[in-house]
C-alpha atoms as a PDB file:
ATOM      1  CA  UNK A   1     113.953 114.956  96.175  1.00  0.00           C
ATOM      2  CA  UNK A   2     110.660 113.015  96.524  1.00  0.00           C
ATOM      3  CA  UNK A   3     107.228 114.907  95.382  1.00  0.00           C
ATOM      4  CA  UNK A   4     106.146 115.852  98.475  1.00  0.00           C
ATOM      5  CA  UNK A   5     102.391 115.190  97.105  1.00  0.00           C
ATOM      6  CA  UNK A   6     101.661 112.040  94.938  1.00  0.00           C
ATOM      7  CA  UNK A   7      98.764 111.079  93.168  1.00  0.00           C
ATOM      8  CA  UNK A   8      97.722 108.283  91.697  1.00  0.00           C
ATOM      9  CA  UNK A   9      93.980 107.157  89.847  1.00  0.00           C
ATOM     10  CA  UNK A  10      91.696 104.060  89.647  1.00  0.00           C
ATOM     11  CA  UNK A  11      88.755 103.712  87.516  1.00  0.00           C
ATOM     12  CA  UNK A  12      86.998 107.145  88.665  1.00  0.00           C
ATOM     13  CA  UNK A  13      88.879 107.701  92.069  1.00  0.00           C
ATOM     14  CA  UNK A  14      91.849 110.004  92.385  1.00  0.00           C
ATOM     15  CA  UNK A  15      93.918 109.727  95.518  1.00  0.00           C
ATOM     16  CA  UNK A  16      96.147 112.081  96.886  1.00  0.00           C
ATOM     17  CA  UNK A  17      99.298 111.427  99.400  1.00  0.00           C
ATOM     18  CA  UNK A  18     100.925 113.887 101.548  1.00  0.00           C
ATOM     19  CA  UNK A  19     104.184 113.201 101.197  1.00  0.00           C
ATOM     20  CA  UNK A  20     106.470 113.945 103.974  1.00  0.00           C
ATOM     21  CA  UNK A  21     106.626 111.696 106.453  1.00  0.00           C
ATOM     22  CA  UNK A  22     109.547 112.378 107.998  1.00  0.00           C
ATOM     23  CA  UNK A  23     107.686 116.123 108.635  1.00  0.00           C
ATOM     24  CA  UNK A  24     105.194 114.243 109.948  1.00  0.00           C
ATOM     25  CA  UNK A  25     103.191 115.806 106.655  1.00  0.00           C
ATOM     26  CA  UNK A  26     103.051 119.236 107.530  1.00  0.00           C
ATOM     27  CA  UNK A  27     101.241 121.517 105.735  1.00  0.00           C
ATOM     28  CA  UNK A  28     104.641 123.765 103.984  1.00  0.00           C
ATOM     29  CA  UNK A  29     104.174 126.751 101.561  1.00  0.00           C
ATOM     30  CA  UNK A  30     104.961 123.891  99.409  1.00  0.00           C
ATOM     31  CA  UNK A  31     102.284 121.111  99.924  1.00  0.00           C
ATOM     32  CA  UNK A  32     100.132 124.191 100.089  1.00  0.00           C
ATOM     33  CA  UNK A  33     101.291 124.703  96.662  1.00  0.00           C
ATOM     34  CA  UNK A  34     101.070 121.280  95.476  1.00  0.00           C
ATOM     35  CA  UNK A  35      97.782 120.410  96.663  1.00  0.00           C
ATOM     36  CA  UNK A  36      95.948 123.432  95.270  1.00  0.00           C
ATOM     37  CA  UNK A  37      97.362 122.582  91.857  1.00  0.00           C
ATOM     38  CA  UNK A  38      95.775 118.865  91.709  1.00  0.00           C
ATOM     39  CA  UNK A  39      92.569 119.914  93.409  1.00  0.00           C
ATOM     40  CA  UNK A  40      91.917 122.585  90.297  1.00  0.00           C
ATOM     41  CA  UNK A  41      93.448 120.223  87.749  1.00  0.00           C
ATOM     42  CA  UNK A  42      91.020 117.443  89.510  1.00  0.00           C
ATOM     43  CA  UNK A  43      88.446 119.554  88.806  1.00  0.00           C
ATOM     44  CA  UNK A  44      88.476 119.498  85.053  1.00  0.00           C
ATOM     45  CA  UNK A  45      88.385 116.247  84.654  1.00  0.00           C
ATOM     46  CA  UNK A  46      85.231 114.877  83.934  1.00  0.00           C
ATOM     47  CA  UNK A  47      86.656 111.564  84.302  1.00  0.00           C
ATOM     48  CA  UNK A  48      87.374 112.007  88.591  1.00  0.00           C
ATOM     49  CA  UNK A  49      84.451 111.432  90.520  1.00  0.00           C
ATOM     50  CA  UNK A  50      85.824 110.920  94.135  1.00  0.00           C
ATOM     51  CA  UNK A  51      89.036 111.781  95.805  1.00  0.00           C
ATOM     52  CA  UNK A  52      90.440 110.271  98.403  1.00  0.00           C
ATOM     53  CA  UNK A  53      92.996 112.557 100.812  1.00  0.00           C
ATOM     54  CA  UNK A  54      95.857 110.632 102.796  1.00  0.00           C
ATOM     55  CA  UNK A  55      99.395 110.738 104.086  1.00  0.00           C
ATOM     56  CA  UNK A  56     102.043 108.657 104.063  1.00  0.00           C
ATOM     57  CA  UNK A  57     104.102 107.142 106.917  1.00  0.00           C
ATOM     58  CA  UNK A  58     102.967 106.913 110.321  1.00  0.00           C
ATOM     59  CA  UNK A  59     100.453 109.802 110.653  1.00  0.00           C
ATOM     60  CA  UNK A  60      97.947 112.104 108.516  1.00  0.00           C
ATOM     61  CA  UNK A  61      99.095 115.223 108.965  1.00  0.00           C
ATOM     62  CA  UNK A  62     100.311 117.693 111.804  1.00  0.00           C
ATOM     63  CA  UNK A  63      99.558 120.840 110.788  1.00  0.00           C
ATOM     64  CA  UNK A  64     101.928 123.667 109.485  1.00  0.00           C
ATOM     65  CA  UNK A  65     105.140 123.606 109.104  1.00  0.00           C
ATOM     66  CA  UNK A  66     106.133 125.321 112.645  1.00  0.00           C
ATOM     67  CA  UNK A  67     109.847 125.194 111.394  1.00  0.00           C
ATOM     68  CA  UNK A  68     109.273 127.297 108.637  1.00  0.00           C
ATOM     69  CA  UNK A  69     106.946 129.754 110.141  1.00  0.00           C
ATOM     70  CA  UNK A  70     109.355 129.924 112.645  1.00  0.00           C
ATOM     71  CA  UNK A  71     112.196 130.973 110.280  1.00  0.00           C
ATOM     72  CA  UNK A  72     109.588 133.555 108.708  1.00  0.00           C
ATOM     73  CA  UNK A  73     110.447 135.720 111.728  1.00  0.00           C
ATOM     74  CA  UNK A  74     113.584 136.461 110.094  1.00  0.00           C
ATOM     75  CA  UNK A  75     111.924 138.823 107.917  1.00  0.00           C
ATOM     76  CA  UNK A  76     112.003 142.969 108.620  1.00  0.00           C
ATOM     77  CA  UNK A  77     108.515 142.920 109.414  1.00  0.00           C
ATOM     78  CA  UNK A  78     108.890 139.947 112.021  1.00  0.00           C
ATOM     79  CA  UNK A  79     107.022 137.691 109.359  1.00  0.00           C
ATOM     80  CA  UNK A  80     103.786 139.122 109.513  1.00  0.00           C
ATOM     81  CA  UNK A  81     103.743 139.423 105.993  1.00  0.00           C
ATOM     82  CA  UNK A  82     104.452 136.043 105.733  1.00  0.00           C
ATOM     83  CA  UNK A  83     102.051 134.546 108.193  1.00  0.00           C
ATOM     84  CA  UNK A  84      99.126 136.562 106.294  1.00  0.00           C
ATOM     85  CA  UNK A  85     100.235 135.047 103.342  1.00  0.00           C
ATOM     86  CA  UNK A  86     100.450 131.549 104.604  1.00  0.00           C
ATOM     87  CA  UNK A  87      96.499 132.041 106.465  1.00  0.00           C
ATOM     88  CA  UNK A  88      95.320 133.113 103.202  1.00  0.00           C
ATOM     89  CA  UNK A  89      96.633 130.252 101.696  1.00  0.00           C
ATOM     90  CA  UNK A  90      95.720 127.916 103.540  1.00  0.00           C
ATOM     91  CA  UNK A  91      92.270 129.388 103.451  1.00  0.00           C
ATOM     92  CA  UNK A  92      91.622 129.402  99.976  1.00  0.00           C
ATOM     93  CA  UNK A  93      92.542 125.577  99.932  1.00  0.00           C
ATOM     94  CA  UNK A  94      90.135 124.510 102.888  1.00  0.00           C
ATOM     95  CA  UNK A  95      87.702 126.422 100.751  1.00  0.00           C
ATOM     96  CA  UNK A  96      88.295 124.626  97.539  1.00  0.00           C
ATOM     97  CA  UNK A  97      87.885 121.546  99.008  1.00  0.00           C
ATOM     98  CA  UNK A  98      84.352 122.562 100.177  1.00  0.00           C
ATOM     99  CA  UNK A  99      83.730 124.040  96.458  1.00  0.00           C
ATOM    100  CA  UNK A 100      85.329 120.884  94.778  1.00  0.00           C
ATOM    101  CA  UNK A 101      82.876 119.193  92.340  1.00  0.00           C
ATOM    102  CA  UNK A 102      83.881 116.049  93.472  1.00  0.00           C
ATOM    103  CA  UNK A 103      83.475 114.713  97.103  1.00  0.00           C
ATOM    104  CA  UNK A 104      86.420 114.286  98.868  1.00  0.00           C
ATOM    105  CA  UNK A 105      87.080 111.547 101.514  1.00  0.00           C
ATOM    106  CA  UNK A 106      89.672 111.973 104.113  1.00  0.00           C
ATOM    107  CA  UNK A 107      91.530 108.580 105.021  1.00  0.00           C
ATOM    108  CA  UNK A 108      92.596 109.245 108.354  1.00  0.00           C
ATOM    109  CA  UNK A 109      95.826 107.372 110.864  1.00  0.00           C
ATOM    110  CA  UNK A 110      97.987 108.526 113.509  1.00  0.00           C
ATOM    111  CA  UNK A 111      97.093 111.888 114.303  1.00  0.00           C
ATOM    112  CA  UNK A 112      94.817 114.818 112.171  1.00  0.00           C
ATOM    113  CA  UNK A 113      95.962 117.869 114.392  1.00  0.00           C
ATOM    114  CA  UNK A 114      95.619 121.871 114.203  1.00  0.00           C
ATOM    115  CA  UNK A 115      95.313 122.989 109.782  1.00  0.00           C
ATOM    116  CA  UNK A 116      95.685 118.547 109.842  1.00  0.00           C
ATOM    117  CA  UNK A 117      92.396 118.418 112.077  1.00  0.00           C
ATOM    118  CA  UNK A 118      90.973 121.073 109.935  1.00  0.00           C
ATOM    119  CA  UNK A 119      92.029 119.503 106.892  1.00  0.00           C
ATOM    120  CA  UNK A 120      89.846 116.345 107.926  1.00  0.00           C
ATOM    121  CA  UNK A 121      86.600 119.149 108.904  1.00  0.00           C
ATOM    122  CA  UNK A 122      87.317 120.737 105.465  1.00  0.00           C
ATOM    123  CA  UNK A 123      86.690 116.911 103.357  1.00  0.00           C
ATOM    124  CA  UNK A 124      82.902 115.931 102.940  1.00  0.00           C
ATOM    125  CA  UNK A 125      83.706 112.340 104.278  1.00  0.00           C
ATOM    126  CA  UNK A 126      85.877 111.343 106.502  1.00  0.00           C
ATOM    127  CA  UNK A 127      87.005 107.572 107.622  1.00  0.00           C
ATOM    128  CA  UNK A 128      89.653 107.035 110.280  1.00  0.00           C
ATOM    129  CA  UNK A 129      91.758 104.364 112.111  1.00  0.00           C
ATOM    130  CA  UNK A 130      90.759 103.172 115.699  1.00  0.00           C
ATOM    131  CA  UNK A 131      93.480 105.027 117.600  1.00  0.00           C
ATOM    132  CA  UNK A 132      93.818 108.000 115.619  1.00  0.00           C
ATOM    133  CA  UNK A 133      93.820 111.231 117.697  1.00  0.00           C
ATOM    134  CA  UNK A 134      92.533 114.525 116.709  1.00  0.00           C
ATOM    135  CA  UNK A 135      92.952 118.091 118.410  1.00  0.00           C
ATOM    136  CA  UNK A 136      93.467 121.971 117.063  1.00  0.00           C
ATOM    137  CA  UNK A 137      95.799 122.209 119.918  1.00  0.00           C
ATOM    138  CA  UNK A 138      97.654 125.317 118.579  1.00  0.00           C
ATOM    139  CA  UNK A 139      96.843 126.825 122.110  1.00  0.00           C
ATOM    140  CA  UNK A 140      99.097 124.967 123.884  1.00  0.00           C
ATOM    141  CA  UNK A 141     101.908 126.856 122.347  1.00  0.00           C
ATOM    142  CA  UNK A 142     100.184 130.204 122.900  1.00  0.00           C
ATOM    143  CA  UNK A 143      98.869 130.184 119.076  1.00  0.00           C
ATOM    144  CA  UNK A 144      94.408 130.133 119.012  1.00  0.00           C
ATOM    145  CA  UNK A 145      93.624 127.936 116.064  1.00  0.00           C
ATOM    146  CA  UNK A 146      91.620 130.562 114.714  1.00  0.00           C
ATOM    147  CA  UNK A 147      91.323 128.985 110.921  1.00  0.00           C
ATOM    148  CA  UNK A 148      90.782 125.609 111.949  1.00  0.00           C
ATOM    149  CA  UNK A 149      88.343 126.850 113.959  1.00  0.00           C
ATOM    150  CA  UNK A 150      86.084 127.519 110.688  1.00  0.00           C
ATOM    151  CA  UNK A 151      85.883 124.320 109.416  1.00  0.00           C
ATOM    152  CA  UNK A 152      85.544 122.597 112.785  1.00  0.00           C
ATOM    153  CA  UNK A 153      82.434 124.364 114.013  1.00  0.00           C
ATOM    154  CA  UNK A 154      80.863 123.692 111.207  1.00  0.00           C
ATOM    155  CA  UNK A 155      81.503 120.250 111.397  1.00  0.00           C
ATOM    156  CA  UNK A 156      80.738 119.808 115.716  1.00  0.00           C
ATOM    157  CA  UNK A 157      78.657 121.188 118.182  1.00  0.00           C
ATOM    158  CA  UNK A 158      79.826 124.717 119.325  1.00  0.00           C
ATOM    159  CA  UNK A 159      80.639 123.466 123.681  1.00  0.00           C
ATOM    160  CA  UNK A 160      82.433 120.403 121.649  1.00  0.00           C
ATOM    161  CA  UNK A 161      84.578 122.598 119.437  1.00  0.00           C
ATOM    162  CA  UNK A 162      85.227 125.413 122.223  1.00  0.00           C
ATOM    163  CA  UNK A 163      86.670 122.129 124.611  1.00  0.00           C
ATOM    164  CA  UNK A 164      88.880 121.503 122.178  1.00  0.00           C
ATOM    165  CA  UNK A 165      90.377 124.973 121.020  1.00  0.00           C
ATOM    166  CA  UNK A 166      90.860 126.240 124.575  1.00  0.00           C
ATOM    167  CA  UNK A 167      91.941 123.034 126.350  1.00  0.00           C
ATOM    168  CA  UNK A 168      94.228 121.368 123.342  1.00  0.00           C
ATOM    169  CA  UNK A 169      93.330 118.549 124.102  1.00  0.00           C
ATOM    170  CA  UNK A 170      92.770 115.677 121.569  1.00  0.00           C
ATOM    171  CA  UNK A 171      90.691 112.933 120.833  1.00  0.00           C
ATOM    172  CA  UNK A 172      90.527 109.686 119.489  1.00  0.00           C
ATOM    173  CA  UNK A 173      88.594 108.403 116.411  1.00  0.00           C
ATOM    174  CA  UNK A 174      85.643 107.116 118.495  1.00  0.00           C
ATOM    175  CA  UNK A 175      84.805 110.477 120.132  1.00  0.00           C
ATOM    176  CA  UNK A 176      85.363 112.429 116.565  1.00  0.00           C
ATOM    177  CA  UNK A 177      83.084 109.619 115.109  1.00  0.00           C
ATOM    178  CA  UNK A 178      80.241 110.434 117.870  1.00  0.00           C
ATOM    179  CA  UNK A 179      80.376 114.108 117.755  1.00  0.00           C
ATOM    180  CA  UNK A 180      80.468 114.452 113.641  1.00  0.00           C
ATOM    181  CA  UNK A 181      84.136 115.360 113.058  1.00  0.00           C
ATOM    182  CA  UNK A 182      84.354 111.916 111.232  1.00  0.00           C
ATOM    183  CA  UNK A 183      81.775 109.201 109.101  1.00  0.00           C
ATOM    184  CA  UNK A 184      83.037 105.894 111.201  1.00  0.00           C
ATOM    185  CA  UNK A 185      86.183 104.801 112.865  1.00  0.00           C
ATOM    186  CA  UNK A 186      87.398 101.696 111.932  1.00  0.00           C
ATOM    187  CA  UNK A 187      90.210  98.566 112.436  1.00  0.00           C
ATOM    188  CA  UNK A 188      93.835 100.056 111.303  1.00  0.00           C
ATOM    189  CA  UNK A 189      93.965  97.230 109.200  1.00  0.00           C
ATOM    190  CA  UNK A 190      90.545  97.781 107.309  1.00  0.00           C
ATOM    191  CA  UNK A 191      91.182 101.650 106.327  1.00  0.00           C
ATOM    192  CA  UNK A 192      92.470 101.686 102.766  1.00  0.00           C
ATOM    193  CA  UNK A 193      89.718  98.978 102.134  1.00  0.00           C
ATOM    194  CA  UNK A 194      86.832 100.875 104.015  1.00  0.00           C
ATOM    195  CA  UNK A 195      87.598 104.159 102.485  1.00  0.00           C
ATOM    196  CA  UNK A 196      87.860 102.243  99.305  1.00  0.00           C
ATOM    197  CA  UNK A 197      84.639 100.781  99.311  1.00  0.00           C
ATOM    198  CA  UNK A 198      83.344 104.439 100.256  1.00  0.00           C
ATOM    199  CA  UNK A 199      84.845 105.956  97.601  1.00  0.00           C
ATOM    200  CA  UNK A 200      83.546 103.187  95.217  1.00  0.00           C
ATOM    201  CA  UNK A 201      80.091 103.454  96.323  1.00  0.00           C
ATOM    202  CA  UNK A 202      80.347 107.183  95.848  1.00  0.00           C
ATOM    203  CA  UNK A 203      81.802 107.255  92.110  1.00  0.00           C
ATOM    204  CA  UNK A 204      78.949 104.636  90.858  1.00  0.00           C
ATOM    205  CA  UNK A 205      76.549 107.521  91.241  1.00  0.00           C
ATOM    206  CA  UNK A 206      75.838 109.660  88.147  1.00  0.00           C
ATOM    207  CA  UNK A 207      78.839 112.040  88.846  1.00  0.00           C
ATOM    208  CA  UNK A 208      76.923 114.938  87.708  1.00  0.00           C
ATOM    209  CA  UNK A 209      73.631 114.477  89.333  1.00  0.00           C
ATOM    210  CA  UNK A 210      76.508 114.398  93.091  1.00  0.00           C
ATOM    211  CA  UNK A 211      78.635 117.340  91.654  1.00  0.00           C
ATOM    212  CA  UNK A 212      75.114 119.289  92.179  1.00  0.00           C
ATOM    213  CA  UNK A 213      74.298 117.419  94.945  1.00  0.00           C
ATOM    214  CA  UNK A 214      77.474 118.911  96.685  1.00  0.00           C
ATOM    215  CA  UNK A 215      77.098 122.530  95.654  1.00  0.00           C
ATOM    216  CA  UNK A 216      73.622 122.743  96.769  1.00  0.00           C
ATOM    217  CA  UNK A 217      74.285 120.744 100.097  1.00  0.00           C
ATOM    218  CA  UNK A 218      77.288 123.779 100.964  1.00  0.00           C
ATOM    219  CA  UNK A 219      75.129 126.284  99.732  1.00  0.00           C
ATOM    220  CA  UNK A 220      71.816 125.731 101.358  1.00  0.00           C
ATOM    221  CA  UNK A 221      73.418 125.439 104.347  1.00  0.00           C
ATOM    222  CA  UNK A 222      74.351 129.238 104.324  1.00  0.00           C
ATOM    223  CA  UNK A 223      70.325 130.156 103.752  1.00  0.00           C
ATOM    224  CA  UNK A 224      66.815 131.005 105.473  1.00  0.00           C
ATOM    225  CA  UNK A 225      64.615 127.777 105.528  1.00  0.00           C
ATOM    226  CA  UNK A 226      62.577 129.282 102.777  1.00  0.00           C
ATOM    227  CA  UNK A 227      65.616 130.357 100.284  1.00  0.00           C
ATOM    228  CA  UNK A 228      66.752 127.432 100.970  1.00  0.00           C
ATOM    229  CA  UNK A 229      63.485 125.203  99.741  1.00  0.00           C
ATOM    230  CA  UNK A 230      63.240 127.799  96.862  1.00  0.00           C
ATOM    231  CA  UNK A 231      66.981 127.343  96.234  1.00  0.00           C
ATOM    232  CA  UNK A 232      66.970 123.560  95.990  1.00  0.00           C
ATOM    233  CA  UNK A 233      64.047 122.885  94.542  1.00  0.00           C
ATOM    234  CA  UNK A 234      64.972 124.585  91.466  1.00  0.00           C
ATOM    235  CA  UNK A 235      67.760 122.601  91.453  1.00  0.00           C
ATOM    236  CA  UNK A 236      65.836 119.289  91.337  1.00  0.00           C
ATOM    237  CA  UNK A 237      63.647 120.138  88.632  1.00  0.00           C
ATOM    238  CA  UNK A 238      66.708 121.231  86.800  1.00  0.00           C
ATOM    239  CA  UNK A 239      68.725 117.550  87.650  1.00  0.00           C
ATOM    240  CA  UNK A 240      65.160 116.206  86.737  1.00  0.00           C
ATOM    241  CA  UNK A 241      65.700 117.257  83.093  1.00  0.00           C
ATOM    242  CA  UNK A 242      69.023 115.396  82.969  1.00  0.00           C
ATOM    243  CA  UNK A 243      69.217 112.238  80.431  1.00  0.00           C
ATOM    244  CA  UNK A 244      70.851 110.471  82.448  1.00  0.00           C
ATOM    245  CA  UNK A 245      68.368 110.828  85.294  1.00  0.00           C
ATOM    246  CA  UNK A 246      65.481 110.119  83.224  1.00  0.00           C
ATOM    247  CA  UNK A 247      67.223 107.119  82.312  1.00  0.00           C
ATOM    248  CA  UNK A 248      67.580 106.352  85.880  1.00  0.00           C
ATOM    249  CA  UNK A 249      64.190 106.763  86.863  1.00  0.00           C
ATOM    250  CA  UNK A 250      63.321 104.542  83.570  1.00  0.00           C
ATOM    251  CA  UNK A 251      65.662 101.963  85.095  1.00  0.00           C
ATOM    252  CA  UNK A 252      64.536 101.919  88.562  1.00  0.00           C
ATOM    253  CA  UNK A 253      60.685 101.727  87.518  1.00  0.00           C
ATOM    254  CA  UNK A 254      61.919  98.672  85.215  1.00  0.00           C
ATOM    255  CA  UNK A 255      63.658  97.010  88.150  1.00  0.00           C
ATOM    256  CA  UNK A 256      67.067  97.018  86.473  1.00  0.00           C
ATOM    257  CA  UNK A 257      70.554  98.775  87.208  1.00  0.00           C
ATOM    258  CA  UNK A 258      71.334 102.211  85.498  1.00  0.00           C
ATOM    259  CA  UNK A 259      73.467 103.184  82.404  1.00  0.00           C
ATOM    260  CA  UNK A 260      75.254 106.321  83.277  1.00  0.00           C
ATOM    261  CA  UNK A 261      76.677 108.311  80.015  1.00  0.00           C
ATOM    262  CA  UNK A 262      78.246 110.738  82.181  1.00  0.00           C
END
């Protein structure tokens, strides 16, 4: 069988493929599975500093697996064990993605819908295809996308994110672009090479000075205005006392480019 996730680095950036085209890359027990363990491997290396999130064939991803939860009712207890399971899951790896250390950039084609569409909201970047559609339309089969319902309001507007969990409907890569769910749409043909030159810009950076940068962006955002200045602050002075940043700082007053160690 094919891996159903593969993965493959250059210079700093790792980049992940869902792998299942013909299932239209649905989020199985198993992809679950697979991209949880090469997030937290990702992790430790020192040598990552961006990841970039895509699927193969003709779409990003369409949510779960509704064949398999569907065989989950099998079960003696209806599958309600198993759908708990599967939530939690899928839960814990929108979350890591949030708590990564390195950003994460979503390349986005075809469609990004219900724990797909959420899978975008849960990446820090996101750059998509002209064309590409977006929806948590779950409701349309009598199912409220409840989880994807985290990540998207607090990616969108609250009337934005209620139109699109009650009505189904989607929306294409311009609309996502103007209300936040995405950085930029652009030309099918310019994707890879957009989200490359992202993801490029992105890993020049002094990778530890942005692993900081992204904890204390997620966690401020969860704080009073004041906790939040106290919070952060502290944070710079400590980043202040970084070699590498007062190497930076050295290099910027003397007008030339930076020498990152880490």
């Amino acid at each position: 069988m094919d891996e159903i996730l593969l993965r493959s680095n250059s210079n700093a950036i790792a980049t992940l493929t869902l792998n299942r085209p013909k299932a239209l890359n649905a989020l199985s027990e198993e992809m679950l599975t697979a991209l949880q363990r090469e997030l937290d491997s990702i992790a430790e290396d020192r040598s990552i500093r961006v990841i970039v999130l895509k699927g193969a064939g003709k779409v990003f991803c369409a949510g779960h697996d509704l064949k398999q939860m569907q065989a989950a009712r099998q079960a003696e207890d209806g599958g309600k064990t198993y759908f708990n399971d599967l939530f939690a899951q899928c839960g814990k790896l929108m979350a890591t993605l949030t708590k990564q250390p390195q950003p994460v950039i979503a390349e986005v084609h075809g469609i990004a819908t219900a724990a797909g569409c959420q899978l975008v909201a849960s990446c820090d970047l996101a750059v998509a295809a002209e064309g590409t559609r977006f929806g948590v339309n779950g409701i349309n089969i009598g199912l409220f996308c409840s989880t994807p319902m985290v990540a998207l309001t607090r990616n969108i507007h609250r009337k934005q994110a209620f139109e699109m969990l009650t009505t189904g409907d989607f929306i294409e890569a311009d609309r996502a672009a103007e209300i936040g769910l995405i950085n930029r749409a652009v030309p099918h043909e310019a994707l890879e090479s957009e989200t490359q030159a992202l993801a490029e810009k992105l890993a020049a950076k002094l990778g530890v000075a942005v692993k900081v940068g992204k904890e204390s962006f997620y966690q401020q955002l969860e704080m009073r205005l004041e906790e939040a200045y106290a919070f952060t602050g502290a944070n710079m002075a400590e980043n202040m006392m970084f070699r590498d940043t007062a190497q930076g700082v050295a290099a910027f007053l003397d007008k030339r480019k930076p020498e990152w160690d880490q």
